[in-house]
C-alpha atoms as a PDB file:
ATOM      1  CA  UNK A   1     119.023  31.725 103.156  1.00  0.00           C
ATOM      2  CA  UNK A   2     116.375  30.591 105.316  1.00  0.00           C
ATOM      3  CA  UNK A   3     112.591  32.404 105.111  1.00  0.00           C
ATOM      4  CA  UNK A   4     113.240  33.189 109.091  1.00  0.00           C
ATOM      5  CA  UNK A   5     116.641  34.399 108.510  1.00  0.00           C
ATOM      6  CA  UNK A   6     115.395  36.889 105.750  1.00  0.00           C
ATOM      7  CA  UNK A   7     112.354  38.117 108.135  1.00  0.00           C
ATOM      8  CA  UNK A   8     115.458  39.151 110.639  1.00  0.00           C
ATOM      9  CA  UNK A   9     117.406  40.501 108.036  1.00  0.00           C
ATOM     10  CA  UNK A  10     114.443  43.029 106.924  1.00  0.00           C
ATOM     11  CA  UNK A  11     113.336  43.772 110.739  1.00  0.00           C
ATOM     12  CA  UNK A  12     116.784  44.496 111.699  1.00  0.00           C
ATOM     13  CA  UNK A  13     117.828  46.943 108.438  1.00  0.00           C
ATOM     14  CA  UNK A  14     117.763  50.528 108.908  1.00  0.00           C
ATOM     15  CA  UNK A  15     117.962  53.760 106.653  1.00  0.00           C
ATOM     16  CA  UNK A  16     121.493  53.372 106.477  1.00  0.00           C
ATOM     17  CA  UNK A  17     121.765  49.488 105.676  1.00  0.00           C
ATOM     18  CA  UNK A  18     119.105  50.445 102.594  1.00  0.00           C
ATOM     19  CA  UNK A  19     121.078  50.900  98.698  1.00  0.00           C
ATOM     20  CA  UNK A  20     120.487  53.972  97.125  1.00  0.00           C
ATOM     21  CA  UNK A  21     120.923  54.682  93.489  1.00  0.00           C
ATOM     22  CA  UNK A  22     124.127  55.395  91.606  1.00  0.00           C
ATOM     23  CA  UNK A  23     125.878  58.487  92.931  1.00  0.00           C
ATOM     24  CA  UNK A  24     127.182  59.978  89.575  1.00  0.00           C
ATOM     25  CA  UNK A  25     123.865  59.480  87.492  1.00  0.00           C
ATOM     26  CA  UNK A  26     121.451  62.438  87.658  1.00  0.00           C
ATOM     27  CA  UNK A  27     117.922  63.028  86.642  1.00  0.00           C
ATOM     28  CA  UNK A  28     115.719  65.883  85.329  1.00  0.00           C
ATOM     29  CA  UNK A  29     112.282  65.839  86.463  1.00  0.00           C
ATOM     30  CA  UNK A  30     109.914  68.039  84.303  1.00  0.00           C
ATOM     31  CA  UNK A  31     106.715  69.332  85.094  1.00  0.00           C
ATOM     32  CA  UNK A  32     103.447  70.867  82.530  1.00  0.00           C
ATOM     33  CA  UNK A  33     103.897  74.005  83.459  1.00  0.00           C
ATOM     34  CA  UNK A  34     107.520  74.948  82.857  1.00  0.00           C
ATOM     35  CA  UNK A  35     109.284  73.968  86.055  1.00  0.00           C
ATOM     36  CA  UNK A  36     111.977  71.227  86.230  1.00  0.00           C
ATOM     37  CA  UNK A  37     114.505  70.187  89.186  1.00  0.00           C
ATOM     38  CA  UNK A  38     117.837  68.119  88.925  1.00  0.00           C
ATOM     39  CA  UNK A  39     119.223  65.933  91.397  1.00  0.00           C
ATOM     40  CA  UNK A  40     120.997  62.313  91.639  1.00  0.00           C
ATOM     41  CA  UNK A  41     119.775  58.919  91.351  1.00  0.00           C
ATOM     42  CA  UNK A  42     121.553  58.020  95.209  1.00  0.00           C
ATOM     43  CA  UNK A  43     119.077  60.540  96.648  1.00  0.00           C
ATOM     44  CA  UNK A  44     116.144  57.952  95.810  1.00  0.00           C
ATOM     45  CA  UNK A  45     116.515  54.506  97.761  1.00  0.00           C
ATOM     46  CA  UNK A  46     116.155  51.029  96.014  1.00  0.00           C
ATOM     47  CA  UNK A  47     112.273  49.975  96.586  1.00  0.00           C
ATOM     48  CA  UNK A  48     111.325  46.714  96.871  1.00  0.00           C
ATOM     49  CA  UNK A  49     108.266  44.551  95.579  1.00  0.00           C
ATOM     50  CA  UNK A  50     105.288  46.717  96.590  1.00  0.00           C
ATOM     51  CA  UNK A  51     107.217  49.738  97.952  1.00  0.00           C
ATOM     52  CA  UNK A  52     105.339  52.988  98.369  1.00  0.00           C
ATOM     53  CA  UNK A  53     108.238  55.249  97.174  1.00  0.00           C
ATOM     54  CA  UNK A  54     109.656  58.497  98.032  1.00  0.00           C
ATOM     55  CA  UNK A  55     108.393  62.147  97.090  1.00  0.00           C
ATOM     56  CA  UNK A  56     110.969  62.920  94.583  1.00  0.00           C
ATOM     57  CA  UNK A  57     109.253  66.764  93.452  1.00  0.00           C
ATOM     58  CA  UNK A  58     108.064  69.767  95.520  1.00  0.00           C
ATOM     59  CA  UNK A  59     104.637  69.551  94.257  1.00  0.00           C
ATOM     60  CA  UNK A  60     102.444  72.405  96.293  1.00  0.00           C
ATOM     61  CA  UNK A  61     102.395  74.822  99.070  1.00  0.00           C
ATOM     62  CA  UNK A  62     103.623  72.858 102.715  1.00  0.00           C
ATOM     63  CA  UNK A  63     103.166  74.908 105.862  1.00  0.00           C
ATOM     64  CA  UNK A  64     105.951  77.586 106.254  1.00  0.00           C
ATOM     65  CA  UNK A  65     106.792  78.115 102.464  1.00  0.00           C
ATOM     66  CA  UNK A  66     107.711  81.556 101.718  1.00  0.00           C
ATOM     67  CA  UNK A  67     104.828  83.044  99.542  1.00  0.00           C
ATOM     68  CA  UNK A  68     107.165  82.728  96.140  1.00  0.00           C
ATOM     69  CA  UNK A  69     106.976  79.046  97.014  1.00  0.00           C
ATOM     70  CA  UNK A  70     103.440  79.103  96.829  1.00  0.00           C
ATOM     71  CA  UNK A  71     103.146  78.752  92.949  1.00  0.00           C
ATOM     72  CA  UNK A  72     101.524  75.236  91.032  1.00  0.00           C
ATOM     73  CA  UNK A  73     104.147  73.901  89.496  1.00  0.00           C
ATOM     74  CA  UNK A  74     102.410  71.381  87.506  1.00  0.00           C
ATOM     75  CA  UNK A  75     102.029  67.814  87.215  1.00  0.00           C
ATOM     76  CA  UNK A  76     105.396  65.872  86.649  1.00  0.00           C
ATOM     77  CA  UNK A  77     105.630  64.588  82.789  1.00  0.00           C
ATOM     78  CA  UNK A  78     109.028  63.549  82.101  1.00  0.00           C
ATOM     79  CA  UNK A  79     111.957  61.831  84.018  1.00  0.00           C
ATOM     80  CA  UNK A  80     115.091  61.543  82.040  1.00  0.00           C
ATOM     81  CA  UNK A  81     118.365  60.658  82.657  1.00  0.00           C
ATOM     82  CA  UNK A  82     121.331  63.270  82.138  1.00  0.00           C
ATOM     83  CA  UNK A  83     124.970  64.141  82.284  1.00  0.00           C
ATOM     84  CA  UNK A  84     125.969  67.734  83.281  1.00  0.00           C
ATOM     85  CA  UNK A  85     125.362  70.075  80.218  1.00  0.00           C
ATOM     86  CA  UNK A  86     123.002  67.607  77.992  1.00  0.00           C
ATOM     87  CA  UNK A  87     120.840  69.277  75.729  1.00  0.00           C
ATOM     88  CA  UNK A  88     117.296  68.390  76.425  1.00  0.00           C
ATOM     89  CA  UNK A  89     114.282  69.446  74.329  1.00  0.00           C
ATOM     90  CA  UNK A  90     111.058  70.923  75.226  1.00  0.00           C
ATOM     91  CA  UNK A  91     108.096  70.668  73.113  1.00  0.00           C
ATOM     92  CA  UNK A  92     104.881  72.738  74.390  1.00  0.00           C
ATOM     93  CA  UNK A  93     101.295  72.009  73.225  1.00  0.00           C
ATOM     94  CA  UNK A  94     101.359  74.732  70.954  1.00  0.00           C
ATOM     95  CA  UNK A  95     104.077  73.756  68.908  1.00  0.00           C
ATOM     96  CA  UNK A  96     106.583  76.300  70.975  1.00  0.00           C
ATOM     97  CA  UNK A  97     110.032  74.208  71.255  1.00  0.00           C
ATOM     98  CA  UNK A  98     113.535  74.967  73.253  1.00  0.00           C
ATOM     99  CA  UNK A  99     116.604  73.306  73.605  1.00  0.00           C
ATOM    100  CA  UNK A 100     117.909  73.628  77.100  1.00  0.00           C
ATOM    101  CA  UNK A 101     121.222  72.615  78.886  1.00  0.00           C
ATOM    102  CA  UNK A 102     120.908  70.443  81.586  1.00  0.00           C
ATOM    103  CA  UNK A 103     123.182  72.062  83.451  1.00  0.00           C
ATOM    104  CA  UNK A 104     120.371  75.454  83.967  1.00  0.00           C
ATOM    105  CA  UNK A 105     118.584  73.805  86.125  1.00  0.00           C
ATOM    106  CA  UNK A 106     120.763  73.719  88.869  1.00  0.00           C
ATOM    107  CA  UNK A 107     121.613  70.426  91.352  1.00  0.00           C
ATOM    108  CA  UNK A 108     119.371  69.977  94.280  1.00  0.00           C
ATOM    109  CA  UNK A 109     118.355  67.535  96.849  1.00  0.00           C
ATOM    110  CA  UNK A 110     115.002  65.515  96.298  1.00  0.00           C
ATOM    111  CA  UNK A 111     111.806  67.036  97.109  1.00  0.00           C
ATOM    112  CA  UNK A 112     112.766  70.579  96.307  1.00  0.00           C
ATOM    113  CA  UNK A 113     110.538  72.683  94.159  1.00  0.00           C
ATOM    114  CA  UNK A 114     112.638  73.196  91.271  1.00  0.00           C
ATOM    115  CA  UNK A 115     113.239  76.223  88.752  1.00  0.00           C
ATOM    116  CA  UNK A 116     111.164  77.407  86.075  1.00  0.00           C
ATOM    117  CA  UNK A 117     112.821  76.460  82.724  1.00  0.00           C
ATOM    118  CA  UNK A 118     110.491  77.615  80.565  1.00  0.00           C
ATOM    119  CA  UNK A 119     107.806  80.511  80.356  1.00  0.00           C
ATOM    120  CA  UNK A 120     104.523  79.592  79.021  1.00  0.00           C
ATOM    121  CA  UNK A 121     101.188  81.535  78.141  1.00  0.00           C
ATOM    122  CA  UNK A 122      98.176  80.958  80.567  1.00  0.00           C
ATOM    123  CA  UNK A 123      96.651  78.296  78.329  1.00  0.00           C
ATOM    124  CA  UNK A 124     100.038  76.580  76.836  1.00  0.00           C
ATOM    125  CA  UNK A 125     101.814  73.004  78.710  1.00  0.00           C
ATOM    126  CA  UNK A 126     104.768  71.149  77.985  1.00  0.00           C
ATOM    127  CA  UNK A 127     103.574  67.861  76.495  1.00  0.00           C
ATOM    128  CA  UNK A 128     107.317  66.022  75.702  1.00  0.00           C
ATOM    129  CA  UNK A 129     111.430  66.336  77.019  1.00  0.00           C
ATOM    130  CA  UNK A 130     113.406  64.327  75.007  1.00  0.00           C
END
């Protein structure tokens, strides 16, 4: 394929023309303080070489959040892949562990602020998810 022909090809694509990731596959994202959201790998488009990405995690208070929406959920720390009802385990910086079912943290669309999987004292993070 020509260099000019590829130029057209990329002016002329839209949202609709772009591949997204594989509809069945699912990730977890996890966050240091507790807080974890599922959704699928098709939600996040294909990048290309020095693509700027998509937000994939609610990360802080946007204007017109309710006030429960208002909480810090933490800094992402783990991505992993999952099937519906994989066990995942949660380590915390003091030592605390828990094995949790995937399927608790319930199916969502990207950039959603996710559900708190696990309570932790004031001065406690998550530090692994395998």
């Amino acid at each position: 394929m020509a260099e000019e022909e590829v130029k057209e090809k990329e002016a002329t694509e839209t949202d609709k023309d772009v591949k997204y990731g594989p509809e069945d596959e699912q990730v977890i994202i996890v966050t240091d303080k507790g807080y974890a959201m599922r959704t699928t790998l098709a939600s996040f488009r294909i990048g290309r070489r020095k693509t700027t990405g998509v937000q994939a995690i609610k990360m802080k208070k946007e204007e017109g959040d309710k006030e429960e929406d208002s909480k810090d959920r933490g800094t992402p720390i783990a991505v992993k892949v999952v099937e519906e009802g994989e066990l995942m385990f949660v380590l915390t910086k003091k030592g605390v562990g828990a094995l949790i079912p995937s399927n608790v943290v319930r199916l969502t669309g990207r950039k959603k602020a996710g559900v708190r999987i696990m309570k932790l004292d004031d001065d406690d993070v998550i530090v692994s998810v395998a």
